[in-house]
Protein backbone atom coordinates (compact mmCIF):
# COMPACT_ATOMS: atom_id res chain seq x y z
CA UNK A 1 0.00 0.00 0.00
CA UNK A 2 2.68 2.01 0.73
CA UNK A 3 4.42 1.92 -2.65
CA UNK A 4 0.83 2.55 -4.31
CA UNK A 5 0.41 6.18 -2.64
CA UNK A 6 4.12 7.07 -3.47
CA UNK A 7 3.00 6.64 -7.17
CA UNK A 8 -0.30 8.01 -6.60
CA UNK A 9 1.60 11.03 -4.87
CA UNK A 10 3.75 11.55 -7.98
CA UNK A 11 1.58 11.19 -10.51
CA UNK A 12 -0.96 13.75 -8.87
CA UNK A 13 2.48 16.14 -8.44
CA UNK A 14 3.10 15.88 -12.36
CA UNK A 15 -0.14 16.22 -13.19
CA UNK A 16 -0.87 19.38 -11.33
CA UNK A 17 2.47 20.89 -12.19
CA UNK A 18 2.14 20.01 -16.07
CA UNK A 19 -1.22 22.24 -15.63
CA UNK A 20 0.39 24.64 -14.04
CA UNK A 21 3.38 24.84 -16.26
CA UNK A 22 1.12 25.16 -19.60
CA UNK A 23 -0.71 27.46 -18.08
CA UNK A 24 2.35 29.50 -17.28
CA UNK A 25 3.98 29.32 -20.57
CA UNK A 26 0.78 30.56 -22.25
CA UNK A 27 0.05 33.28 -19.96
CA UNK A 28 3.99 34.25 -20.81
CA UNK A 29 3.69 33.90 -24.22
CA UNK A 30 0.60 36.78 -24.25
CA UNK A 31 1.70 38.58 -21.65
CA UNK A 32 -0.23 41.45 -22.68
CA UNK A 33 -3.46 40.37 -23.96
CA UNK A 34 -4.74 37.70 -21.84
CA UNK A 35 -5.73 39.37 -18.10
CA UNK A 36 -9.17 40.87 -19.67
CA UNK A 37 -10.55 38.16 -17.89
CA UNK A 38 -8.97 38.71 -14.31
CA UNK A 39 -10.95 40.14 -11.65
CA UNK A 40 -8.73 42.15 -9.06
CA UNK A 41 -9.96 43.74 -5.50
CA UNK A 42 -10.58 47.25 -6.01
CA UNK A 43 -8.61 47.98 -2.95
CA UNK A 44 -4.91 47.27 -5.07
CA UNK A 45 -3.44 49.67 -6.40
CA UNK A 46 -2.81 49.40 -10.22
CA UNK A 47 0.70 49.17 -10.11
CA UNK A 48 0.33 46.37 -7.88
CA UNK A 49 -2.03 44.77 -10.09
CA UNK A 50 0.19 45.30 -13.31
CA UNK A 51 3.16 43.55 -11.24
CA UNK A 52 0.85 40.91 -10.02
CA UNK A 53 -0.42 39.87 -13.66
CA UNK A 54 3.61 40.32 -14.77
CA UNK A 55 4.63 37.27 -12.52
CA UNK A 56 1.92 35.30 -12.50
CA UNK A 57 2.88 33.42 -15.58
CA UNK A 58 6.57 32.75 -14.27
CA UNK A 59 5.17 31.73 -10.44
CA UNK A 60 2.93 29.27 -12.00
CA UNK A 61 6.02 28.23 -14.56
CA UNK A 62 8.48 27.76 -11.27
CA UNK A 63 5.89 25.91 -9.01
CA UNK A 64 4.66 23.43 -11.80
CA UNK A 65 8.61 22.36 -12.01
CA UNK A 66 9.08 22.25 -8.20
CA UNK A 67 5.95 20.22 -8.47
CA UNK A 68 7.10 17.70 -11.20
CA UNK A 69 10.87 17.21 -10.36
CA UNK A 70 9.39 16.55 -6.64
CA UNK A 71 11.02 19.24 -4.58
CA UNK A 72 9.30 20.53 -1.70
CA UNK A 73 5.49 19.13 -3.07
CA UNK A 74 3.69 19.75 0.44
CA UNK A 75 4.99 22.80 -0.10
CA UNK A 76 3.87 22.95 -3.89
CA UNK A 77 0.45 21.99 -2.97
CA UNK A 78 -0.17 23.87 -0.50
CA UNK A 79 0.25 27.29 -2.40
CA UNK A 80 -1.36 25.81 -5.47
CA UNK A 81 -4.24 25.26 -3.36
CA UNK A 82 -4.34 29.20 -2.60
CA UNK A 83 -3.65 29.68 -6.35
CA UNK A 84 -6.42 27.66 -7.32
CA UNK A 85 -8.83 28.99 -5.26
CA UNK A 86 -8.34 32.96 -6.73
CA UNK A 87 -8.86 31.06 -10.00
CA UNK A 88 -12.03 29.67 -8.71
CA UNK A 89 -13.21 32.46 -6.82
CA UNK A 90 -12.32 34.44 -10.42
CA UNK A 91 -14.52 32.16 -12.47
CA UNK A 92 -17.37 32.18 -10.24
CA UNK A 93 -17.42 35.64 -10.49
CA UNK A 94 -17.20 35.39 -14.16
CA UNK A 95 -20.37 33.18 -14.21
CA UNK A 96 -22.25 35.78 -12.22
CA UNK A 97 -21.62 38.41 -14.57
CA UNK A 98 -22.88 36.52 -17.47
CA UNK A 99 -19.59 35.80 -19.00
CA UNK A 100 -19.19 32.30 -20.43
CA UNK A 101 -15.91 32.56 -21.66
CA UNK A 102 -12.19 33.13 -20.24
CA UNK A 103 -9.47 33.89 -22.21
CA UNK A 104 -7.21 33.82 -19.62
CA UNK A 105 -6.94 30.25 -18.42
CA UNK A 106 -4.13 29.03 -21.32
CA UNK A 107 -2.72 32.39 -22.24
CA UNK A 108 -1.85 31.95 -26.22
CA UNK A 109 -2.50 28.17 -25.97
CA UNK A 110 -6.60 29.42 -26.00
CA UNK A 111 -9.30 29.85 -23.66
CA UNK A 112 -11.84 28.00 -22.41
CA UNK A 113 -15.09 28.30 -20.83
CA UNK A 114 -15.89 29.41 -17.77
CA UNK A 115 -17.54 26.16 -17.09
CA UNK A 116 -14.72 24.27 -18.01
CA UNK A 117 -12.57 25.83 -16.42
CA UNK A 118 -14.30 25.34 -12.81
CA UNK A 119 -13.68 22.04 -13.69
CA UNK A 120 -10.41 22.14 -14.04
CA UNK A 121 -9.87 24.18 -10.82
CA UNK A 122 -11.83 21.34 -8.97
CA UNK A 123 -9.72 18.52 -10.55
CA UNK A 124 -6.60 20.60 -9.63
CA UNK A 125 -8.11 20.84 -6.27
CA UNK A 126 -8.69 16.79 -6.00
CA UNK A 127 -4.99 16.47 -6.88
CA UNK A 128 -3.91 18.76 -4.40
CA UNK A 129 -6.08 16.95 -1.96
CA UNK A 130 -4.29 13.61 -3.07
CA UNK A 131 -0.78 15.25 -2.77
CA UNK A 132 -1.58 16.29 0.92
CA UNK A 133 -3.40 12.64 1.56
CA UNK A 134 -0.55 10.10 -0.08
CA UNK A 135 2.26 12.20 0.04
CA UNK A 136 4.53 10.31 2.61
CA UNK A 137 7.31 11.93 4.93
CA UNK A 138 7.44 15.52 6.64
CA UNK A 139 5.87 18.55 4.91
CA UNK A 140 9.61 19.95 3.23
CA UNK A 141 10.89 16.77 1.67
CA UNK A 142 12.41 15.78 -1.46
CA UNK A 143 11.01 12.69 -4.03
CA UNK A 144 13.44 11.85 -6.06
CA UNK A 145 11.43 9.64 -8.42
CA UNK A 146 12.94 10.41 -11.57
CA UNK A 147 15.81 8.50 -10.23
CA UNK A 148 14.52 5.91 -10.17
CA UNK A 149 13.81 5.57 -6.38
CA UNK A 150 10.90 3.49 -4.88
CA UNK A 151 9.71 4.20 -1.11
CA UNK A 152 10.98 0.74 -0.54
CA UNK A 153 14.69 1.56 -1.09
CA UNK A 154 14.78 4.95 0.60
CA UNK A 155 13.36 3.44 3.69
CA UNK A 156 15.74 0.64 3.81
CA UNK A 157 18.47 3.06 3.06
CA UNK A 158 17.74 4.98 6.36
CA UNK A 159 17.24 1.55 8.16
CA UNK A 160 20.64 0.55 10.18
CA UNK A 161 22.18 -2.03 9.02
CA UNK A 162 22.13 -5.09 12.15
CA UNK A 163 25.03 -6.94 13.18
């Protein structure tokens, strides 16, 4: 069972970080035309805003590869949970003003609608549920599974060796 939720664990990691990385890179890739969509607090200033929508592309971009390589993925998750839920609180307000479309979502890689898109945020949210829920060891750890590694053999490396 063990070895089960260590995959489970990883695949959930790539799979949120690969959204989060194409996401990123198509958010980069319009940087200017894609946050019609986005729904700021009247209460930032628009400078803060501007920054904000500037880095948004490249945080997504940095914690989809932390997620994927493995490094730190309580850590990953736990922000991507706070990510995801601006996204969702950002397409439910979308819905409410009547708009069924967001541009935003993919950047240059396209849009989808708003509908879809809640769906995605909810799967996202189901993976980062699964990272928290299989994901074995302390909160700041390291998975090295694209070396190769199983649970198995990391735990019997830290086992001392009897006499």
């Amino acid at each position: 069972m063990r070895i089960f939720k260590y995959w489970i664990a990883i695949i959930s990691a790539t799979w949120l970080g690969m959204v989060l990385i194409v996401a990123g890179v198509g958010k980069a890739m319009a940087q200017g035309n894609t946050y019609d969509s986005f729904i700021m607090p009247a209460f930032l200033s628009s400078g803060f805003t501007d920054v904000l929508l500037f880095t948004l592309p490249y945080f997504e971009i940095v914690l989809g590869l932390l997620l994927v390589v493995g490094l730190l993925p309580k850590v990953g998750a736990a922000i991507s949970a706070g990510l995801i839920l601006c996204f969702t609180l950002s397409n439910i307000y979308l819905l409410t003003q009547g708009i069924g479309y967001c541009n935003s979502c993919f950047g240059a890689l396209g849009g989808m609608s708003v509908l879809a898109a809640l769906t995605l945020d909810a799967i996202m949210a189901v993976l980062v549920a699964t990272i928290f829920s299989c994901q074995q060891g302390k909160y700041i750890n390291i998975i090295p599974w694209y070396l190769g590694r199983t649970v198995s053999q990391v735990s019997s490396a830290r086992q001392p060796v009897e006499a």
